[in-house]
C-alpha atoms as a PDB file:
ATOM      1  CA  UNK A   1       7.196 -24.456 -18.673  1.00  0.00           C
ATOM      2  CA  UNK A   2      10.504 -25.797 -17.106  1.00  0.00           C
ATOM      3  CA  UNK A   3      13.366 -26.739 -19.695  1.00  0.00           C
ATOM      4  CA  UNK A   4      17.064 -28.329 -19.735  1.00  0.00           C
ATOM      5  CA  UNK A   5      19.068 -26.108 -20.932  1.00  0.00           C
ATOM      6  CA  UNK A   6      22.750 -27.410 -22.516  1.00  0.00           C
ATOM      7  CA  UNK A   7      25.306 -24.690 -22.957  1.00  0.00           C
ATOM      8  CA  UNK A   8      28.234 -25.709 -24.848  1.00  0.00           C
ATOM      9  CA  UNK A   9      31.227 -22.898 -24.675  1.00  0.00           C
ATOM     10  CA  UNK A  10      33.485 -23.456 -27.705  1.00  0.00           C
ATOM     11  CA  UNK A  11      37.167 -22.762 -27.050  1.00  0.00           C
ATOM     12  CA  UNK A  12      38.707 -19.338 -27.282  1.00  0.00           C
ATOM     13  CA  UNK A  13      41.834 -17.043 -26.471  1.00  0.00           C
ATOM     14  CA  UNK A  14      40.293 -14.742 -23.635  1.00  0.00           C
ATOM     15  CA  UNK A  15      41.347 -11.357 -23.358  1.00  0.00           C
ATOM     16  CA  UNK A  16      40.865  -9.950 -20.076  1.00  0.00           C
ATOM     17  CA  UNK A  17      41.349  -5.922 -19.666  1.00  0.00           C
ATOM     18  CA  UNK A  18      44.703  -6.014 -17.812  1.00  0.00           C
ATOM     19  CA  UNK A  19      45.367  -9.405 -18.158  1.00  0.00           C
ATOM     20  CA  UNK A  20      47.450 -11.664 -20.469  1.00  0.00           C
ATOM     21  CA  UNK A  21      45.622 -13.596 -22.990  1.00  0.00           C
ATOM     22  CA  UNK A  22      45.164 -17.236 -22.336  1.00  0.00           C
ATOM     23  CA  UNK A  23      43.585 -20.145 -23.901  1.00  0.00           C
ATOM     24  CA  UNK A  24      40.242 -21.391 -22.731  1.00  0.00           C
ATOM     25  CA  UNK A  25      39.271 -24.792 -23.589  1.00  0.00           C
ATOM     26  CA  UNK A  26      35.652 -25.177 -24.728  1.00  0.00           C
ATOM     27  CA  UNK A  27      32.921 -27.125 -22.518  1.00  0.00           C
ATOM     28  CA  UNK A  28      29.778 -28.028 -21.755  1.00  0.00           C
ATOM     29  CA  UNK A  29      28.537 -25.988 -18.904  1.00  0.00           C
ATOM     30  CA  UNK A  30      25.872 -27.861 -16.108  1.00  0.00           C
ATOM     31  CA  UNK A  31      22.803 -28.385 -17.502  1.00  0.00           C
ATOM     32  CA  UNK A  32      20.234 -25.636 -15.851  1.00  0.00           C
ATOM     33  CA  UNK A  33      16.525 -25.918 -15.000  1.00  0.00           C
ATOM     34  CA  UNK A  34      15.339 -22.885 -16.601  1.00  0.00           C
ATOM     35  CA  UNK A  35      11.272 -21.239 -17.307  1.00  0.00           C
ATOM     36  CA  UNK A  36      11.416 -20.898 -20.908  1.00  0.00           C
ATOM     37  CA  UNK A  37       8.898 -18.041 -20.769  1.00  0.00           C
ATOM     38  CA  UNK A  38      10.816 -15.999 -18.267  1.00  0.00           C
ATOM     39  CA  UNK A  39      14.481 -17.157 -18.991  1.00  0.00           C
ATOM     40  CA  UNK A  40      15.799 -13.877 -21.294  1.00  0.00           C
ATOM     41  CA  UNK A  41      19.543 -13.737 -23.006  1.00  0.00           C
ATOM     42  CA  UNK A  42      20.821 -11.262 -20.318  1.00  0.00           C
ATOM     43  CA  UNK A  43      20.292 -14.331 -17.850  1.00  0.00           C
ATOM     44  CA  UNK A  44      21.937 -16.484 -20.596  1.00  0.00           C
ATOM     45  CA  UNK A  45      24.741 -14.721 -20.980  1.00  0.00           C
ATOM     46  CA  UNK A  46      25.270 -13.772 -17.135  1.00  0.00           C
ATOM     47  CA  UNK A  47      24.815 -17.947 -16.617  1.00  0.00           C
ATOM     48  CA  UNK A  48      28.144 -18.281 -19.028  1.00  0.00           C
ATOM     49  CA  UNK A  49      29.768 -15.225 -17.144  1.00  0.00           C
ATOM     50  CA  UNK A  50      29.799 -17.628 -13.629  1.00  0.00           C
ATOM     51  CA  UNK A  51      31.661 -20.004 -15.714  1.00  0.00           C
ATOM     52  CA  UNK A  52      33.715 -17.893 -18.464  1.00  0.00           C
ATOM     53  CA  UNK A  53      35.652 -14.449 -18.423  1.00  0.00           C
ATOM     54  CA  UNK A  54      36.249 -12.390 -21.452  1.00  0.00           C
ATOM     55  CA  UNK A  55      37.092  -8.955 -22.224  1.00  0.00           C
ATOM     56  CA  UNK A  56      36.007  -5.511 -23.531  1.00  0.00           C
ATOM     57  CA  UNK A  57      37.357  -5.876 -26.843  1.00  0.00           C
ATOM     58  CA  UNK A  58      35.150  -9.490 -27.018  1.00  0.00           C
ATOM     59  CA  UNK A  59      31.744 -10.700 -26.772  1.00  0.00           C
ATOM     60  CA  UNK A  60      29.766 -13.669 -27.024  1.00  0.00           C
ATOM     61  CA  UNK A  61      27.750 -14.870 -29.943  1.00  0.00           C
ATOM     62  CA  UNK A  62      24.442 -17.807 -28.836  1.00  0.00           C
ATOM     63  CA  UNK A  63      23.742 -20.396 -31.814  1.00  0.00           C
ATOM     64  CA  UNK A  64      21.237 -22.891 -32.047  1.00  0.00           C
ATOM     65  CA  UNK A  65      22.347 -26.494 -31.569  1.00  0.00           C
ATOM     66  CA  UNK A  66      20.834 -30.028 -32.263  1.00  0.00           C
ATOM     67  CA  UNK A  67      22.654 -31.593 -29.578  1.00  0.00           C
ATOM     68  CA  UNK A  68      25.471 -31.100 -27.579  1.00  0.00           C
ATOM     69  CA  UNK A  69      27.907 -32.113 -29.711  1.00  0.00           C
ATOM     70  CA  UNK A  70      26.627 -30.154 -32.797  1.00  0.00           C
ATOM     71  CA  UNK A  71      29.081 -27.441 -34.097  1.00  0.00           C
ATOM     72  CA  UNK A  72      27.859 -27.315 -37.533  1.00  0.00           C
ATOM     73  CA  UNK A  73      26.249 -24.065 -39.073  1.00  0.00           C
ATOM     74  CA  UNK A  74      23.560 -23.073 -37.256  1.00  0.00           C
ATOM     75  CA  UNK A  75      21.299 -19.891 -36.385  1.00  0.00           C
ATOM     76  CA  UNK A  76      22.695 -17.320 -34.805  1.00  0.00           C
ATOM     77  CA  UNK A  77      20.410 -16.290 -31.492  1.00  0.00           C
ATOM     78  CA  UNK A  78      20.223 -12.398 -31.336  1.00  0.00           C
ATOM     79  CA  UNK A  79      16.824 -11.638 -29.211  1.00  0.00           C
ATOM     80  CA  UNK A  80      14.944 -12.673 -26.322  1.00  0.00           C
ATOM     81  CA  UNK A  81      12.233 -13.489 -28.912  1.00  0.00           C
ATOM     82  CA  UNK A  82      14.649 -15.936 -30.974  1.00  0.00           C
ATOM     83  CA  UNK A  83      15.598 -17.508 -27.858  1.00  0.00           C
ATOM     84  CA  UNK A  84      11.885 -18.486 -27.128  1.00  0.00           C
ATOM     85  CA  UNK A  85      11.241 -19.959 -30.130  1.00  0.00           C
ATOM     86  CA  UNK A  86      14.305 -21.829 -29.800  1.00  0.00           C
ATOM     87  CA  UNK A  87      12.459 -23.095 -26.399  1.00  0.00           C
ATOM     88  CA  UNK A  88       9.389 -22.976 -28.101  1.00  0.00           C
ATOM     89  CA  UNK A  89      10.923 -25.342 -31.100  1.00  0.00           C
ATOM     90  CA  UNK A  90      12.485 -28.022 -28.431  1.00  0.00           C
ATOM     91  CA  UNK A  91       9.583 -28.125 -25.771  1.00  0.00           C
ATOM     92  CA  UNK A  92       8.812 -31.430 -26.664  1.00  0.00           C
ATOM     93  CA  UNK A  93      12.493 -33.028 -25.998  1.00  0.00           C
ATOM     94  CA  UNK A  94      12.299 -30.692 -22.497  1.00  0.00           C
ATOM     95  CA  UNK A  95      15.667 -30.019 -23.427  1.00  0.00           C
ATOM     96  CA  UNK A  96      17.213 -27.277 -25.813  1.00  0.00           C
ATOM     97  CA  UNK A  97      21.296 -26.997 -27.017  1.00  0.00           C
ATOM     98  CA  UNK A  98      22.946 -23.858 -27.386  1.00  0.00           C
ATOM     99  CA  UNK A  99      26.562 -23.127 -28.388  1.00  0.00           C
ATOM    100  CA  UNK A 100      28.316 -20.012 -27.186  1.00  0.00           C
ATOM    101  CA  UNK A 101      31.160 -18.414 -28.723  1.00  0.00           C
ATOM    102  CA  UNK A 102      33.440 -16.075 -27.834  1.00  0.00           C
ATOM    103  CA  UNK A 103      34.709 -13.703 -30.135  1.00  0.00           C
ATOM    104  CA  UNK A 104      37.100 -10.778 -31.119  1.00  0.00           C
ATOM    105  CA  UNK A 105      35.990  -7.299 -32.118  1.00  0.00           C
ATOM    106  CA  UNK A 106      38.556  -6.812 -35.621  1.00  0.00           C
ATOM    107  CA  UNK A 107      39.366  -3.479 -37.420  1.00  0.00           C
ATOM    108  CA  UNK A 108      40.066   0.187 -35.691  1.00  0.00           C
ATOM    109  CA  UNK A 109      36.398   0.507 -35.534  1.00  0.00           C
ATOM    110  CA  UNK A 110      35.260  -1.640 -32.792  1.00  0.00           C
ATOM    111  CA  UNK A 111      31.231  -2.340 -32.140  1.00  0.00           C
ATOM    112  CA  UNK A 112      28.695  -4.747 -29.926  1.00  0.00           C
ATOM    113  CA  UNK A 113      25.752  -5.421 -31.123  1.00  0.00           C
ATOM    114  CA  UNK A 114      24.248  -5.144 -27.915  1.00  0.00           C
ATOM    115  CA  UNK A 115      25.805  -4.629 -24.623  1.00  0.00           C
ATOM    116  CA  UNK A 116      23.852  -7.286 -23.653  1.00  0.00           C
ATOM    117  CA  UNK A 117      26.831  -9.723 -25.326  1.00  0.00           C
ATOM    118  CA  UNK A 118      29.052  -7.861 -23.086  1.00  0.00           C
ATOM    119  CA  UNK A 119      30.504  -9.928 -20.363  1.00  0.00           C
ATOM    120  CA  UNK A 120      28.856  -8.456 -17.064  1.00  0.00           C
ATOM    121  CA  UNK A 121      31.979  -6.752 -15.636  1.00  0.00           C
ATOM    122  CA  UNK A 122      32.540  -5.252 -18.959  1.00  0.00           C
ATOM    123  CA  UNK A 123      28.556  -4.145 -19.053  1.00  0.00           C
ATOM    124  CA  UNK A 124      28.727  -2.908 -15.950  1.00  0.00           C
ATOM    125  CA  UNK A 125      31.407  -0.048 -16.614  1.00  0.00           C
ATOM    126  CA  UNK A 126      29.354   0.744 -20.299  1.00  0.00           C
ATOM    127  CA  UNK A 127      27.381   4.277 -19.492  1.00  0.00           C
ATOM    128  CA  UNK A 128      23.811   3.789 -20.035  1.00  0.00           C
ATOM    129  CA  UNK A 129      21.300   6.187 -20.881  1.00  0.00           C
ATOM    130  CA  UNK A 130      18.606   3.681 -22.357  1.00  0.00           C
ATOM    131  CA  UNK A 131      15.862   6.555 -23.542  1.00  0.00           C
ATOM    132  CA  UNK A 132      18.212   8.965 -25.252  1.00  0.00           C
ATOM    133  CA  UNK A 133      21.580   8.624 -26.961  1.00  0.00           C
ATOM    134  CA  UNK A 134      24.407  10.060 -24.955  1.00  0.00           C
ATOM    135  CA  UNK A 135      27.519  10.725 -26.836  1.00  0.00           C
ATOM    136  CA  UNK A 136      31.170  11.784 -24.716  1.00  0.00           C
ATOM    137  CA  UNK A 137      34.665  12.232 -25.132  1.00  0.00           C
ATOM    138  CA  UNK A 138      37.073  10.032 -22.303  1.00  0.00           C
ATOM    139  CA  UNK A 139      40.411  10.635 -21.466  1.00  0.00           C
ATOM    140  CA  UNK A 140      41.695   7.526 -23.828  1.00  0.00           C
ATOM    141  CA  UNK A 141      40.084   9.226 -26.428  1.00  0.00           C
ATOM    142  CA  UNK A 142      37.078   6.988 -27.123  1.00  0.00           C
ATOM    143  CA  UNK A 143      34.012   8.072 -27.772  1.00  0.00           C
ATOM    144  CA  UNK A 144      30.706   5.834 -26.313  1.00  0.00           C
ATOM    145  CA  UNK A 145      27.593   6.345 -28.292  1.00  0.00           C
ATOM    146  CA  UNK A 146      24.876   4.407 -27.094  1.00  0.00           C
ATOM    147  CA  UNK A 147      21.446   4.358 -28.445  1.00  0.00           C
ATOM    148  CA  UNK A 148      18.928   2.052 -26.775  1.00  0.00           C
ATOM    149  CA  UNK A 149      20.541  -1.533 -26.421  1.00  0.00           C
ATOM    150  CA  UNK A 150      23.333  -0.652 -28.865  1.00  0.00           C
ATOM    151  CA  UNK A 151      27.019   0.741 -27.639  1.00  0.00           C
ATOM    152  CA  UNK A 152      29.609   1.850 -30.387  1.00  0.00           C
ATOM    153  CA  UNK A 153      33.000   2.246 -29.504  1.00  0.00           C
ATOM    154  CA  UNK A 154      34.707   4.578 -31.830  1.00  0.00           C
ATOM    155  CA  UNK A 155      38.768   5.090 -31.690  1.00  0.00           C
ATOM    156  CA  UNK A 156      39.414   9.138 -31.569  1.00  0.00           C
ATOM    157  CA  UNK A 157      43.025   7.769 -31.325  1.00  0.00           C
END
C-alpha cells in the first residue's frame, strides 16, 4: 500500500569530518510516494542523506509526528517494525509525519545505536562484519567494536 510520506528535518549545527560547522535550518523535505510494507529506515534515512549532511560524531534520531508542524514529544522510531506501525497507524489519512533530528554524540565515550543512523558516507567507511563481532586497534587510536547492527566507538586516546 502506497503512502505520503512528510519528513520534517529540525534545525541543527552540522559537523562534517573536515569541515567547519555550520548551521542548518530545519525543513520539510518533498513529500515521497513510498510502499509502506517495503519502505525500511535505511531508505529513510538515506532519503534525508540526498537532502542533509552530517558527520561521524552525529546521527539522526526519526519521531513520530501528527502533522507537519508537530514538534511536541513524541515516540522515538528505532526499528523497521516501529516504522510500520507508524504506516500501519496512519493508513487511513494515506499520509504519515515524521520529524528527523540531528544530533551530537556527548561525553569521551562516543556510541550509535545503530549504524543505520549513520549518515551514508559516514556508514560507508564503518567496518562491518554483521555475523561476528570484530574488534581492532586504528592508527587514531580508536577502537570499532561492532556486533550485529550496533558500532561502538571507544577513545584509546
Amino acid at each position: 500500500m502506497d503512502m505520503s510520506l512528510v519528513v520534517r528535518v529540525l534545525s541543527f549545527f552540522s559537523l562534517p569530518d573536515g569541515g567547519p560547522k555550520s548551521w542548518r535550518q530545519g525543513r520539510t523535505l518533498p513529500t515521497q510516494v513510498v510502499d509502506m510494507h517495503s519502505f525500511d529506515l535505511l531508505q529513510l534515512v538515506n532519503f534525508i542523506a540526498e537532502h542533509y549532511m552530517w558527520g561521524s560524531k552525529q546521527y539522526i534520531s526519526l519521531w513520530r509526528a501528527l502533522d507537519e508542524i508537530s514538534r511536541g514529544p513524541s515516540i522515538e522510531i528505532k526499528t523497521d517494525e516501529q516504522l510500520l506501525e507508524w504506516f500501519e497507524l496512519n493508513k487511513d489519512k494515506g499520509k504519515v509525519y515524521i520529524n528527523a533530528q540531528i544530533n551530537d554524540f556527548e561525553g569521551p565515550l562516543q556510541f550509535s545505536p545503530t549504524k543505520r543512523r549513520c549518515h551514508p558516507s559516514v556508514r560507508n567507511r564503518v567496518p562491518t562484519n554483521e555475523t561476528n563481532t570484530a574488534e581492532r586497534a586504528t592508527s587514531n587510536g580508536v577502537q570499532w567494536h561492532l556486533q550485529t547492527d550496533r558500532a561502538v566507538w571507544i577513545d584509546l586516546g
